[in-house]
PDB file of N, CA and C in Angstrom:
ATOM      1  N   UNK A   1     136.122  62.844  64.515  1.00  0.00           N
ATOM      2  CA  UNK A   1     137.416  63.432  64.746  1.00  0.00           C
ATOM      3  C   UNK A   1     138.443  62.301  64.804  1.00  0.00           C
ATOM      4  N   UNK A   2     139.389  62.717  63.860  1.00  0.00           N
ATOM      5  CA  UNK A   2     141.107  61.334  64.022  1.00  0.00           C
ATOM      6  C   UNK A   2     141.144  61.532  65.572  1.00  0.00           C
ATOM      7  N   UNK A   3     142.370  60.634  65.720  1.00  0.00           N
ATOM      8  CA  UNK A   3     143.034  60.198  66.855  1.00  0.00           C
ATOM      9  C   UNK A   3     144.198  61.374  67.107  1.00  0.00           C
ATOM     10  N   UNK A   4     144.417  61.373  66.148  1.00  0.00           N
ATOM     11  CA  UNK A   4     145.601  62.517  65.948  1.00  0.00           C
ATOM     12  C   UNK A   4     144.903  64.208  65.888  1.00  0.00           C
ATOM     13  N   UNK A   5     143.892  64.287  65.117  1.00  0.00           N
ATOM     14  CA  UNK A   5     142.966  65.642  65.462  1.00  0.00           C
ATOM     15  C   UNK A   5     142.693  65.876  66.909  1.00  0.00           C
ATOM     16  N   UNK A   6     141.989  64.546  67.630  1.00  0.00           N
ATOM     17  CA  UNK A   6     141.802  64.563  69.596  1.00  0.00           C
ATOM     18  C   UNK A   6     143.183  64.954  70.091  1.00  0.00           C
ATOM     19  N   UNK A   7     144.164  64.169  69.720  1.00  0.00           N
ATOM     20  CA  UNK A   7     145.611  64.631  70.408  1.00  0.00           C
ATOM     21  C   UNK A   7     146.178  66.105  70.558  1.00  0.00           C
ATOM     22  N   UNK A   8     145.860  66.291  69.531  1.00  0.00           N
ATOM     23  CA  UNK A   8     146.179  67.945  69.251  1.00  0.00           C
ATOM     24  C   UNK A   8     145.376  68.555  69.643  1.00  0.00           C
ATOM     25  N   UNK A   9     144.005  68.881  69.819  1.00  0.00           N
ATOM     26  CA  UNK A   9     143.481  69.674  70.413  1.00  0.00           C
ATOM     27  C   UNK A   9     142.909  69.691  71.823  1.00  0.00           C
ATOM     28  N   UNK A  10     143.694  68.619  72.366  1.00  0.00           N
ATOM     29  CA  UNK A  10     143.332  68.368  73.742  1.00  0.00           C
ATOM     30  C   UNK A  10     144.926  68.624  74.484  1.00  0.00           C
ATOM     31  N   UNK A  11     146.037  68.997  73.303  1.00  0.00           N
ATOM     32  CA  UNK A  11     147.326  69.270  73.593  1.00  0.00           C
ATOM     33  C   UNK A  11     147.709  67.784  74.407  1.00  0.00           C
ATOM     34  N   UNK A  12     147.842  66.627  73.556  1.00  0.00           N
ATOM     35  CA  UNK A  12     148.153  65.297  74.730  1.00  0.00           C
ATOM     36  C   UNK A  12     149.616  65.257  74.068  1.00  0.00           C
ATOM     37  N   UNK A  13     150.504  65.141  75.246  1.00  0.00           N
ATOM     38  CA  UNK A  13     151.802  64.371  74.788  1.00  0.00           C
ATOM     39  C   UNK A  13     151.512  62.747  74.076  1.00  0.00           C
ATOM     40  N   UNK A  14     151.770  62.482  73.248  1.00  0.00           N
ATOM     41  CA  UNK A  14     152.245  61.081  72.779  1.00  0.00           C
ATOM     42  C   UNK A  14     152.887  60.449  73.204  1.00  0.00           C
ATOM     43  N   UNK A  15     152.466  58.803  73.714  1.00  0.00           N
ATOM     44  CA  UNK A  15     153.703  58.208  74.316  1.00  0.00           C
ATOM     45  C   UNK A  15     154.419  57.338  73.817  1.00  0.00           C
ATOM     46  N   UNK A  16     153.364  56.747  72.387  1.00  0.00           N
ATOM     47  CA  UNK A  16     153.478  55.801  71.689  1.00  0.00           C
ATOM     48  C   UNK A  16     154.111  56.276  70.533  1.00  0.00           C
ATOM     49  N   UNK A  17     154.328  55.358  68.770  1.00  0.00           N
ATOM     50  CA  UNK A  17     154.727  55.827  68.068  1.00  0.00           C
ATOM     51  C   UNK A  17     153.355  56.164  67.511  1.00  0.00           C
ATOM     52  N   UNK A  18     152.998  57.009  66.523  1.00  0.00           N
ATOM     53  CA  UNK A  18     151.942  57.287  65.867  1.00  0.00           C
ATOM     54  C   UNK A  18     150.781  56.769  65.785  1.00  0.00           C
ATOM     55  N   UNK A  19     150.907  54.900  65.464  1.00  0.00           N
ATOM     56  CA  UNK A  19     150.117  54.624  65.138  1.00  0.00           C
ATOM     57  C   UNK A  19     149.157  54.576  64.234  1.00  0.00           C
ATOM     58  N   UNK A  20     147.600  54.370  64.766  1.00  0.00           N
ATOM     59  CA  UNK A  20     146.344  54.844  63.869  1.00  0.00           C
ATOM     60  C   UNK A  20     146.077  56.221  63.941  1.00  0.00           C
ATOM     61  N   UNK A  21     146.527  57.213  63.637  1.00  0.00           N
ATOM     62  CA  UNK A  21     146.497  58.479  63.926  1.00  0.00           C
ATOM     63  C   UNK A  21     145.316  58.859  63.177  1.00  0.00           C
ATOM     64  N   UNK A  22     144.875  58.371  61.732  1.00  0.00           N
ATOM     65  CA  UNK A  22     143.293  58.675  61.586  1.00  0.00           C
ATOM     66  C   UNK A  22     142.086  57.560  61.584  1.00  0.00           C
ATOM     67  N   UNK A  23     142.886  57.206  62.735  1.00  0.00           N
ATOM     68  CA  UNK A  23     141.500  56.334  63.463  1.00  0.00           C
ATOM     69  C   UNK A  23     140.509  57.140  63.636  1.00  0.00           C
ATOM     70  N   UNK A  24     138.887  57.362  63.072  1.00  0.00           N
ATOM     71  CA  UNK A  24     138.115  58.036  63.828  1.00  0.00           C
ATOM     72  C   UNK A  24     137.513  57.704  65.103  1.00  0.00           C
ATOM     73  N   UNK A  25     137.278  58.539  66.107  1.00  0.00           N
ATOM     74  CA  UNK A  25     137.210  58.312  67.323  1.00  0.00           C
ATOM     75  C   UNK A  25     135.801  59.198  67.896  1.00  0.00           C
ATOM     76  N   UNK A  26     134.745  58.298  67.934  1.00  0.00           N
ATOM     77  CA  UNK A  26     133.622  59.097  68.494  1.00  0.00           C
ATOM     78  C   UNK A  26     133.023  59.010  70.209  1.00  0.00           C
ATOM     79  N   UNK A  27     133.635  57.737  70.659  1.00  0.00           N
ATOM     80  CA  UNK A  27     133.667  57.915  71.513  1.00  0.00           C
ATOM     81  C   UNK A  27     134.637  57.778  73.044  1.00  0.00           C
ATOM     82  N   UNK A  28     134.109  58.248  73.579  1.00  0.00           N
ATOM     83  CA  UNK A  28     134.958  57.712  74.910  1.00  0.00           C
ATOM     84  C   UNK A  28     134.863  57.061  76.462  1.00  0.00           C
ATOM     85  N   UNK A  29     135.916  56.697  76.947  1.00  0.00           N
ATOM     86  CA  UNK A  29     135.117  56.052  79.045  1.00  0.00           C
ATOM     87  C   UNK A  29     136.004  56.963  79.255  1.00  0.00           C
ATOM     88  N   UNK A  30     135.566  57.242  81.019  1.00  0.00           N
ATOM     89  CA  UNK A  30     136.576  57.424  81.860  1.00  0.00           C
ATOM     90  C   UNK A  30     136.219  56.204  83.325  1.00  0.00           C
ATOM     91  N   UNK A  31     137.314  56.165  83.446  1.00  0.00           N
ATOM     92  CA  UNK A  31     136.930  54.932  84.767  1.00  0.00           C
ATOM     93  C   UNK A  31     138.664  55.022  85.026  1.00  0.00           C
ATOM     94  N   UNK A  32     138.711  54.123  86.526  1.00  0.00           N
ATOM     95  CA  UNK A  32     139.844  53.513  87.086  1.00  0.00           C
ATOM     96  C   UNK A  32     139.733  52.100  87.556  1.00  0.00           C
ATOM     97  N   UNK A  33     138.409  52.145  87.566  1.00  0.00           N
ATOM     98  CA  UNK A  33     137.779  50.536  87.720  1.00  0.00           C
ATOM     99  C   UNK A  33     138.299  49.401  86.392  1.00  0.00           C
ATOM    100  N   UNK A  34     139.270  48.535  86.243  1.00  0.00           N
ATOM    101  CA  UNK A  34     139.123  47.874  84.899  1.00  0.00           C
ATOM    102  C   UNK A  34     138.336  47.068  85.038  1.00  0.00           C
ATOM    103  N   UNK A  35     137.340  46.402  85.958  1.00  0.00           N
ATOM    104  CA  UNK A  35     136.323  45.520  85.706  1.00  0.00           C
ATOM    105  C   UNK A  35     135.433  46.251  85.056  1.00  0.00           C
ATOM    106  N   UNK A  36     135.658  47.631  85.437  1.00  0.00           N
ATOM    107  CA  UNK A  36     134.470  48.461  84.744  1.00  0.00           C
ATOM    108  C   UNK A  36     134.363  48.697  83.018  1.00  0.00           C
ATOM    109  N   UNK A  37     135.638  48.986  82.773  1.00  0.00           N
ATOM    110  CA  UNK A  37     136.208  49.638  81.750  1.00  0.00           C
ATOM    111  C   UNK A  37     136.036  48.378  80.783  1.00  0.00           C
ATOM    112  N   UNK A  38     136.330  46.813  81.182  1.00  0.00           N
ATOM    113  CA  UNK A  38     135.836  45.565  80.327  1.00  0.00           C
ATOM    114  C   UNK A  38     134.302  45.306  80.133  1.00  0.00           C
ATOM    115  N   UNK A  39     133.577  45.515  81.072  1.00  0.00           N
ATOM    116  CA  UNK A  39     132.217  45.598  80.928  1.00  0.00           C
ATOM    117  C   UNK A  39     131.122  46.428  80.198  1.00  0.00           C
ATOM    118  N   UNK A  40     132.088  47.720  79.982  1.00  0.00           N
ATOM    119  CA  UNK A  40     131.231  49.178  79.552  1.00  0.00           C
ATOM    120  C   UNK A  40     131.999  50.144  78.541  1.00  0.00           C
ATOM    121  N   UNK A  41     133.118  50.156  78.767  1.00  0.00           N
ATOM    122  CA  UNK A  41     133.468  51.035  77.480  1.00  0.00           C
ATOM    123  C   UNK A  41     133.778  50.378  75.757  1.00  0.00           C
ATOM    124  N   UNK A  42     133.115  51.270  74.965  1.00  0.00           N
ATOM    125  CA  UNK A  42     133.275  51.637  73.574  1.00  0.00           C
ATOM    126  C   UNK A  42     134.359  51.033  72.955  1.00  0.00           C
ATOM    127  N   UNK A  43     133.960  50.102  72.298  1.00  0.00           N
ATOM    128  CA  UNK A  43     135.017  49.129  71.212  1.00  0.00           C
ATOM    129  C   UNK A  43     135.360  50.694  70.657  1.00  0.00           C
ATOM    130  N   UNK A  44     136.681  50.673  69.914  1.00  0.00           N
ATOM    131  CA  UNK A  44     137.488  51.885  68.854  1.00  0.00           C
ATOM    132  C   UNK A  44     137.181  52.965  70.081  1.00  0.00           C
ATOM    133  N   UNK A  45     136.970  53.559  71.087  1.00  0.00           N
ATOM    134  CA  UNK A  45     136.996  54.741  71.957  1.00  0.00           C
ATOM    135  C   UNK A  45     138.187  54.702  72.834  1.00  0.00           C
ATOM    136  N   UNK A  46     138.172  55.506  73.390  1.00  0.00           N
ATOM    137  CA  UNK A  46     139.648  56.142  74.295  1.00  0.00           C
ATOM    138  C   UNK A  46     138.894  56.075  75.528  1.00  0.00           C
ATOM    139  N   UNK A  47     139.968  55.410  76.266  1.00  0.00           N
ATOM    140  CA  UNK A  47     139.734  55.601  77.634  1.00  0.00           C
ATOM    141  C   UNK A  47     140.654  56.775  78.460  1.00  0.00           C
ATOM    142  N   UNK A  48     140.315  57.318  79.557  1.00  0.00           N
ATOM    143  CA  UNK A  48     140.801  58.283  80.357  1.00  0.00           C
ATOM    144  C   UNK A  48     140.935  57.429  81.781  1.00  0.00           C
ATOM    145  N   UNK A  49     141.895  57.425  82.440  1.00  0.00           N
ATOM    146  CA  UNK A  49     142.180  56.646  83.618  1.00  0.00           C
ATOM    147  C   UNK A  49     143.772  57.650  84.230  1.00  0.00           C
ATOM    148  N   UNK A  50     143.563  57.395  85.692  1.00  0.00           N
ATOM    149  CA  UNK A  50     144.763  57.623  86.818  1.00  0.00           C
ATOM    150  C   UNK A  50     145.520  56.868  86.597  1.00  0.00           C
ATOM    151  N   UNK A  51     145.574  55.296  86.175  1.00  0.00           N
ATOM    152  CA  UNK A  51     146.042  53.947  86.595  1.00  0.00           C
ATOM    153  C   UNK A  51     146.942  54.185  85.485  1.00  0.00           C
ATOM    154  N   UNK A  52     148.031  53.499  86.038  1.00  0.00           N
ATOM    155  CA  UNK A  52     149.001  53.390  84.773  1.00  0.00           C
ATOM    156  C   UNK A  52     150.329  52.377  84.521  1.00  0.00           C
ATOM    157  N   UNK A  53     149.362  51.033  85.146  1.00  0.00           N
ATOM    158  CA  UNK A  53     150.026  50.072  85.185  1.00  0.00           C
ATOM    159  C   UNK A  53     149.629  48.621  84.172  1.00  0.00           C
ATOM    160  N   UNK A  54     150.622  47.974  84.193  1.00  0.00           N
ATOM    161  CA  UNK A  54     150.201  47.101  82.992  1.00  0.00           C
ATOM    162  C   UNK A  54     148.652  46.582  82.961  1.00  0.00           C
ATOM    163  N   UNK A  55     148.272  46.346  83.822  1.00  0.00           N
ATOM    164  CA  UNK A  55     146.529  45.803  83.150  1.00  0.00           C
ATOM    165  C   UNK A  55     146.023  46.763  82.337  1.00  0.00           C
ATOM    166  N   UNK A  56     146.247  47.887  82.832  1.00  0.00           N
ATOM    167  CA  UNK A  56     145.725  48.872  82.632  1.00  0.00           C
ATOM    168  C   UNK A  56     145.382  48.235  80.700  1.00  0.00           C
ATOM    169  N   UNK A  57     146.798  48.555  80.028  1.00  0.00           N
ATOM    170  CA  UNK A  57     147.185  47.728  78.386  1.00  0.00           C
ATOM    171  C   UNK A  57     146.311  46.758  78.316  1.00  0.00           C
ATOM    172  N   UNK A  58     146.612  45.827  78.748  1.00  0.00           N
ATOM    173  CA  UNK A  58     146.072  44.266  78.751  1.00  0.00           C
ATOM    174  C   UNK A  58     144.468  44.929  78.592  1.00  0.00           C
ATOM    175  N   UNK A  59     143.718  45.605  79.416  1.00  0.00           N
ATOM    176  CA  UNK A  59     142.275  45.055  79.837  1.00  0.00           C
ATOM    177  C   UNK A  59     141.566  46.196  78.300  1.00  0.00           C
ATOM    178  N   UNK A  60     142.503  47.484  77.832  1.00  0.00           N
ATOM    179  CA  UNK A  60     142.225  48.284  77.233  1.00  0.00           C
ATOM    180  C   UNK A  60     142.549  47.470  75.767  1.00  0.00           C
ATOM    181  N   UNK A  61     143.053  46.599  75.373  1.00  0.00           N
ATOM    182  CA  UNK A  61     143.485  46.008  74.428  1.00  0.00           C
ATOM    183  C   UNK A  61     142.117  44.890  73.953  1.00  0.00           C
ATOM    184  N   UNK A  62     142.003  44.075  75.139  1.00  0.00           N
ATOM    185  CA  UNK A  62     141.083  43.158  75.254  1.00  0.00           C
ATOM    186  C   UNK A  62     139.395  43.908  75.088  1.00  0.00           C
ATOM    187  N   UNK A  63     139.476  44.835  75.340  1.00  0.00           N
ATOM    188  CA  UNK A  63     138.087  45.678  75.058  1.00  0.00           C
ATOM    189  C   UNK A  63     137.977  46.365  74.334  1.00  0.00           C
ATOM    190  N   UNK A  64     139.148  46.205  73.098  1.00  0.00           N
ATOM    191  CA  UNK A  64     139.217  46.849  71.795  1.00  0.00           C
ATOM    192  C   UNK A  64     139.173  48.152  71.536  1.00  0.00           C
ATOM    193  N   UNK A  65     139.222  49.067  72.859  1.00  0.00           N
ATOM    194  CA  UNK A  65     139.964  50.319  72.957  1.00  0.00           C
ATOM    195  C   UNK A  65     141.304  50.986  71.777  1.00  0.00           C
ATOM    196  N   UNK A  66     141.062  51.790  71.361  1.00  0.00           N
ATOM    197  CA  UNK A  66     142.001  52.494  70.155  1.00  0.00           C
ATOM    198  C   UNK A  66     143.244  53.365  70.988  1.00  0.00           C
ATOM    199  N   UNK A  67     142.967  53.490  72.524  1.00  0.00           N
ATOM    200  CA  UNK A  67     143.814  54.496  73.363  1.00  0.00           C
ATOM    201  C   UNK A  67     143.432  54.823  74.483  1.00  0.00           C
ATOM    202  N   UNK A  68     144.718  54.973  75.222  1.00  0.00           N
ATOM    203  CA  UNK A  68     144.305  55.246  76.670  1.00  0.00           C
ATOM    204  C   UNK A  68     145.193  57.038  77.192  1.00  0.00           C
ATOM    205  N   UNK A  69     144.107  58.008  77.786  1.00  0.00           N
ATOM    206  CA  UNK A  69     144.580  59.369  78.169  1.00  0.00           C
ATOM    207  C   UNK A  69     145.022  58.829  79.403  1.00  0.00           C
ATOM    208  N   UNK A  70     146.182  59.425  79.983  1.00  0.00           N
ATOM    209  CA  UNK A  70     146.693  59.007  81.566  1.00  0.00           C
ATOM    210  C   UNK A  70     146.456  60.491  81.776  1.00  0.00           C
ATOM    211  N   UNK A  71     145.842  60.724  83.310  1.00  0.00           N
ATOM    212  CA  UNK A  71     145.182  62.189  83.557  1.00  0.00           C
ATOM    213  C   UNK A  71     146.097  62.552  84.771  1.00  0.00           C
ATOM    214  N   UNK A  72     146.153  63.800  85.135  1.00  0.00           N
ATOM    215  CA  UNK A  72     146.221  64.103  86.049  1.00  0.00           C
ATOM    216  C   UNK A  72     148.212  64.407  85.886  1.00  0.00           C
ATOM    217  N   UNK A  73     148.718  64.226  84.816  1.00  0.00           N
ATOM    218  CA  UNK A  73     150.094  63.836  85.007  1.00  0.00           C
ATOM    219  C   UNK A  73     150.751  62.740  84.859  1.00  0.00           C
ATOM    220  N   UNK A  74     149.476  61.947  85.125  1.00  0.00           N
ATOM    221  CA  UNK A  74     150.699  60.637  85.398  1.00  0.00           C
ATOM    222  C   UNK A  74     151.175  60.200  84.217  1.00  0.00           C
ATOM    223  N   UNK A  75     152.438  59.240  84.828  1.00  0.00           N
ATOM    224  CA  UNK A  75     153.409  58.561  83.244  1.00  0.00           C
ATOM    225  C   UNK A  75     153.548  57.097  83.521  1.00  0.00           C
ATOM    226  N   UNK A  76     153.120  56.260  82.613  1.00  0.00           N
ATOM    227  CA  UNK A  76     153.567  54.813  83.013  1.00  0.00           C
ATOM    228  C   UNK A  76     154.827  54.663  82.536  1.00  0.00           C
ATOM    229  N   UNK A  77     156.023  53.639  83.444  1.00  0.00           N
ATOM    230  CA  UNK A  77     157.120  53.417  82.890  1.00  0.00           C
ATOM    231  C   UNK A  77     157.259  52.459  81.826  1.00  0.00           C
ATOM    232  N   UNK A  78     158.277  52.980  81.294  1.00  0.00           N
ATOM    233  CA  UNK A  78     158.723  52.467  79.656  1.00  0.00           C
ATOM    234  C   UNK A  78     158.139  50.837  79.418  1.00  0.00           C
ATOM    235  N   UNK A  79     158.376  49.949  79.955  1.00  0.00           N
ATOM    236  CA  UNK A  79     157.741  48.893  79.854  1.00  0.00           C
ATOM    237  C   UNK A  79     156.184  48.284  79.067  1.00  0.00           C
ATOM    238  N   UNK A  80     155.647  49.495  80.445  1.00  0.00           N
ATOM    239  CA  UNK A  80     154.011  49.296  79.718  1.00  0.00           C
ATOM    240  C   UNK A  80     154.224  50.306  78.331  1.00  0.00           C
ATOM    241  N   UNK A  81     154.845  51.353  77.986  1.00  0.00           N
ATOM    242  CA  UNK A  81     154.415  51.447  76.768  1.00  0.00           C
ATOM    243  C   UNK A  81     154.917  50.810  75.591  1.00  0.00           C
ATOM    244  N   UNK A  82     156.245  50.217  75.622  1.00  0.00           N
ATOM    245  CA  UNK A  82     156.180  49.267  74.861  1.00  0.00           C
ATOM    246  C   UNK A  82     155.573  48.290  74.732  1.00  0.00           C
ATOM    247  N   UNK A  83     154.741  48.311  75.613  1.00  0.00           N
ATOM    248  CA  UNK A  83     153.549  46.582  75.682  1.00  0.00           C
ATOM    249  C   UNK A  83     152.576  46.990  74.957  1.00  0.00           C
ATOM    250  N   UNK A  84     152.642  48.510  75.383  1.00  0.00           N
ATOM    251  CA  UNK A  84     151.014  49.203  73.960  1.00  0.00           C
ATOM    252  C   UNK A  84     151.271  49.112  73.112  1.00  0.00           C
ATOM    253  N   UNK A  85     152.891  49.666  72.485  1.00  0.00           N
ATOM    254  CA  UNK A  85     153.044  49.852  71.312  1.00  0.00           C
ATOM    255  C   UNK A  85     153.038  48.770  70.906  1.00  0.00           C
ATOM    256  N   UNK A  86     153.460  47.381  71.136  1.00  0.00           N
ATOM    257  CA  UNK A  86     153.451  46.144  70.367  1.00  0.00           C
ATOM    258  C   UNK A  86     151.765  45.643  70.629  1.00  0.00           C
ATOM    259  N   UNK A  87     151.016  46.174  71.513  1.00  0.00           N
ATOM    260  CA  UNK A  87     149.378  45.858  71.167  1.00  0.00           C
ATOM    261  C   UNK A  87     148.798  46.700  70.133  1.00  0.00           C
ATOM    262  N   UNK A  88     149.240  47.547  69.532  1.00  0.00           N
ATOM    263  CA  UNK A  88     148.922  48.975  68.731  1.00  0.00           C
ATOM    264  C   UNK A  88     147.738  49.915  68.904  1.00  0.00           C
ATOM    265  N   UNK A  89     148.229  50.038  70.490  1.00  0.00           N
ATOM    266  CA  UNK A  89     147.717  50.763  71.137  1.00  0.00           C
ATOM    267  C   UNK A  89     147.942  52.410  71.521  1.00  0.00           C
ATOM    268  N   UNK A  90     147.268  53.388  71.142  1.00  0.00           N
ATOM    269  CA  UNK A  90     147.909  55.071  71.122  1.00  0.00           C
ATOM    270  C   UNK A  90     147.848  55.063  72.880  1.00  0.00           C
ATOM    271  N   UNK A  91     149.309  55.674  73.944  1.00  0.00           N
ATOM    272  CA  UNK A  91     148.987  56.076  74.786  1.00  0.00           C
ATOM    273  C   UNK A  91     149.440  58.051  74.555  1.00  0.00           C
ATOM    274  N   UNK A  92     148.901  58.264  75.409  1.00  0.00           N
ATOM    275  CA  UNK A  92     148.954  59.897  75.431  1.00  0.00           C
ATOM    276  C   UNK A  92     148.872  60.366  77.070  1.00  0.00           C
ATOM    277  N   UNK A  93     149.527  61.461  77.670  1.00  0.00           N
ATOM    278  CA  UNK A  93     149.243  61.702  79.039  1.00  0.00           C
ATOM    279  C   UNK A  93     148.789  62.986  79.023  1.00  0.00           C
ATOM    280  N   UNK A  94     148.530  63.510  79.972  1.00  0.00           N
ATOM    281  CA  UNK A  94     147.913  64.824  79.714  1.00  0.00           C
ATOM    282  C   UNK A  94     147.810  65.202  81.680  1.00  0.00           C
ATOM    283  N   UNK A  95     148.311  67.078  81.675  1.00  0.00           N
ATOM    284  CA  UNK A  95     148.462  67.654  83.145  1.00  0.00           C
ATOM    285  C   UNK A  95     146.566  67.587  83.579  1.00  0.00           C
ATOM    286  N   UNK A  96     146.133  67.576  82.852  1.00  0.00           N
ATOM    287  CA  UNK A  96     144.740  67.973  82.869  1.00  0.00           C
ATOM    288  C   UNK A  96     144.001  66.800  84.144  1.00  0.00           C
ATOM    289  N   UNK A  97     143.362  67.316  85.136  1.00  0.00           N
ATOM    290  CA  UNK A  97     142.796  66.193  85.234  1.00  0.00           C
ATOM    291  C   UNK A  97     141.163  65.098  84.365  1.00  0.00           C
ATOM    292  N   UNK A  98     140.970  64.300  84.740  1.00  0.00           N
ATOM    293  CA  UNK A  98     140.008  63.303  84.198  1.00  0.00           C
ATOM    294  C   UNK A  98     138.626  63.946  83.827  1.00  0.00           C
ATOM    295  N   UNK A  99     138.282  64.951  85.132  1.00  0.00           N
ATOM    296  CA  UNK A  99     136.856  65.820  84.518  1.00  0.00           C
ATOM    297  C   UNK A  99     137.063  66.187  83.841  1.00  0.00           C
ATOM    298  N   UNK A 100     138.295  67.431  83.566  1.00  0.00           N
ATOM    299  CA  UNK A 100     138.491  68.440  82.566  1.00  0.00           C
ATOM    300  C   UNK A 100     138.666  67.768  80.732  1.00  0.00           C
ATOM    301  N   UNK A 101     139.363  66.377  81.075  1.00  0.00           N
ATOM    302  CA  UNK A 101     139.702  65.891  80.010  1.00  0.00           C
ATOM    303  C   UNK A 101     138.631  65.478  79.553  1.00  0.00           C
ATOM    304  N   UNK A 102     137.251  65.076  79.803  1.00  0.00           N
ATOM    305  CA  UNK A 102     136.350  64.617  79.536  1.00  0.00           C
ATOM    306  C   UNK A 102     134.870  65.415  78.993  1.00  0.00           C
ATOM    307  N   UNK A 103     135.201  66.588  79.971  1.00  0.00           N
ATOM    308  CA  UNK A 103     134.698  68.091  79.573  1.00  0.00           C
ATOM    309  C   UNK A 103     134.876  68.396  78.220  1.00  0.00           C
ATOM    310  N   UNK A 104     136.092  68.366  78.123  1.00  0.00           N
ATOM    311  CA  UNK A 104     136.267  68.507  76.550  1.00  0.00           C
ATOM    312  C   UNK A 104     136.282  67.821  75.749  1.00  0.00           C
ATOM    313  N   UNK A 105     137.102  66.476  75.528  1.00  0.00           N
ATOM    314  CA  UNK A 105     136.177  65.267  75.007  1.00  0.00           C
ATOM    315  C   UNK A 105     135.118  65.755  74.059  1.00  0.00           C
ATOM    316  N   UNK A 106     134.014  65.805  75.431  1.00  0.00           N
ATOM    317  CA  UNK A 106     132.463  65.892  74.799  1.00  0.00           C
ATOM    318  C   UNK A 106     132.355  67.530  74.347  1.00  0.00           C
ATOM    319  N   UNK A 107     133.060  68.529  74.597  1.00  0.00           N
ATOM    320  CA  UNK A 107     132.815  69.492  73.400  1.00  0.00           C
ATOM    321  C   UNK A 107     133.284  69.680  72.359  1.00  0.00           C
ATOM    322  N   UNK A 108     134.105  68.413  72.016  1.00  0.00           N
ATOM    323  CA  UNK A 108     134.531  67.915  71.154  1.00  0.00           C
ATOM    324  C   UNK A 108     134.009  66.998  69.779  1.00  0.00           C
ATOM    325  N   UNK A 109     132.708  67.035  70.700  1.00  0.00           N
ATOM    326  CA  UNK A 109     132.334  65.416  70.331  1.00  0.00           C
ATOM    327  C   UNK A 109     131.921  64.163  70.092  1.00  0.00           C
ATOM    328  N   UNK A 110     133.135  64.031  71.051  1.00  0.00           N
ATOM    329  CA  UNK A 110     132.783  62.859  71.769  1.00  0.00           C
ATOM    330  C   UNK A 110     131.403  62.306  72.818  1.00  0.00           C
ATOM    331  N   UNK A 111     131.301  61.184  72.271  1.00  0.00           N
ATOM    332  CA  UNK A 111     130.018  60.901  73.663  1.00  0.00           C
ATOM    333  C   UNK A 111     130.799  59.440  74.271  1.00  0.00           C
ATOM    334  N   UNK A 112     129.852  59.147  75.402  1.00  0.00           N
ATOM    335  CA  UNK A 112     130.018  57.976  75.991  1.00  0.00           C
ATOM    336  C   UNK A 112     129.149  56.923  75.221  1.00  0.00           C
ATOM    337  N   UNK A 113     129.147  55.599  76.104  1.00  0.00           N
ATOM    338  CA  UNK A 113     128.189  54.541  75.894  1.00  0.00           C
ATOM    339  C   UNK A 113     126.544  55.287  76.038  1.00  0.00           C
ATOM    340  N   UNK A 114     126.171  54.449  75.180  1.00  0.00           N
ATOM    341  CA  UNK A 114     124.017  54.759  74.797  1.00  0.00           C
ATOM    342  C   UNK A 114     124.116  54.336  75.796  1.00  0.00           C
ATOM    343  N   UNK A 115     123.053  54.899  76.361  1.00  0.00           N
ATOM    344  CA  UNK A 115     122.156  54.004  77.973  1.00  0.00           C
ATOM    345  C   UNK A 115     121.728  52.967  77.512  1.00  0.00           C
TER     346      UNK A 115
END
């Protein structure tokens, strides 16, 4: 599934400009931990996180992440997303929280990291 197919059917606002919109995207993390999220999540996958402050970019960039879902509502201010957009990084937010977003995800899909 594109990046842009996940967006739409998970109804995510866009925060970024377009981007890789047919990036294919098979998998995904969810975490709030970024030691975690550098250690364990999926080069090209989307992360799902509460956090929505600049490391957040930085650590999702550095772990070769394609995008980050902000759950629950939240919005990072303008700053960090221009820091994505010049990392070319997709952000997206979504009312949904992190289970639900992940719920679907994977009936989507998507899987996590192999054991």
């Amino acid at each position: 599934m594109t990046l842009h197919e996940l967006a739409e059917a998970l109804g995510l606002e866009e925060l970024t400009p377009a981007g890789d919109g047919d990036a294919v995207i098979t998998q995904g993390y969810a975490s709030d931990l970024l030691s975690d999220v550098l250690a364990h999540a999926p080069e090209g996958g989307l992360l799902v996180t509460l956090q929505v402050h600049l490391n957040v970019i930085a650590v999702a960039s550095h772990a070769g992440l394609r995008g980050v879902i902000f759950s629950c509502g939240r919005m990072p201010e303008e700053d960090i997303i221009e820091r994505a957009t010049g990392e070319g990084l997709s952000l997206f937010a979504s009312k949904a929280d992190t289970f639900e977003l992940v719920g679907r995800m994977y009936e989507l899909g998507l899987r996590g990291c192999p054991a």
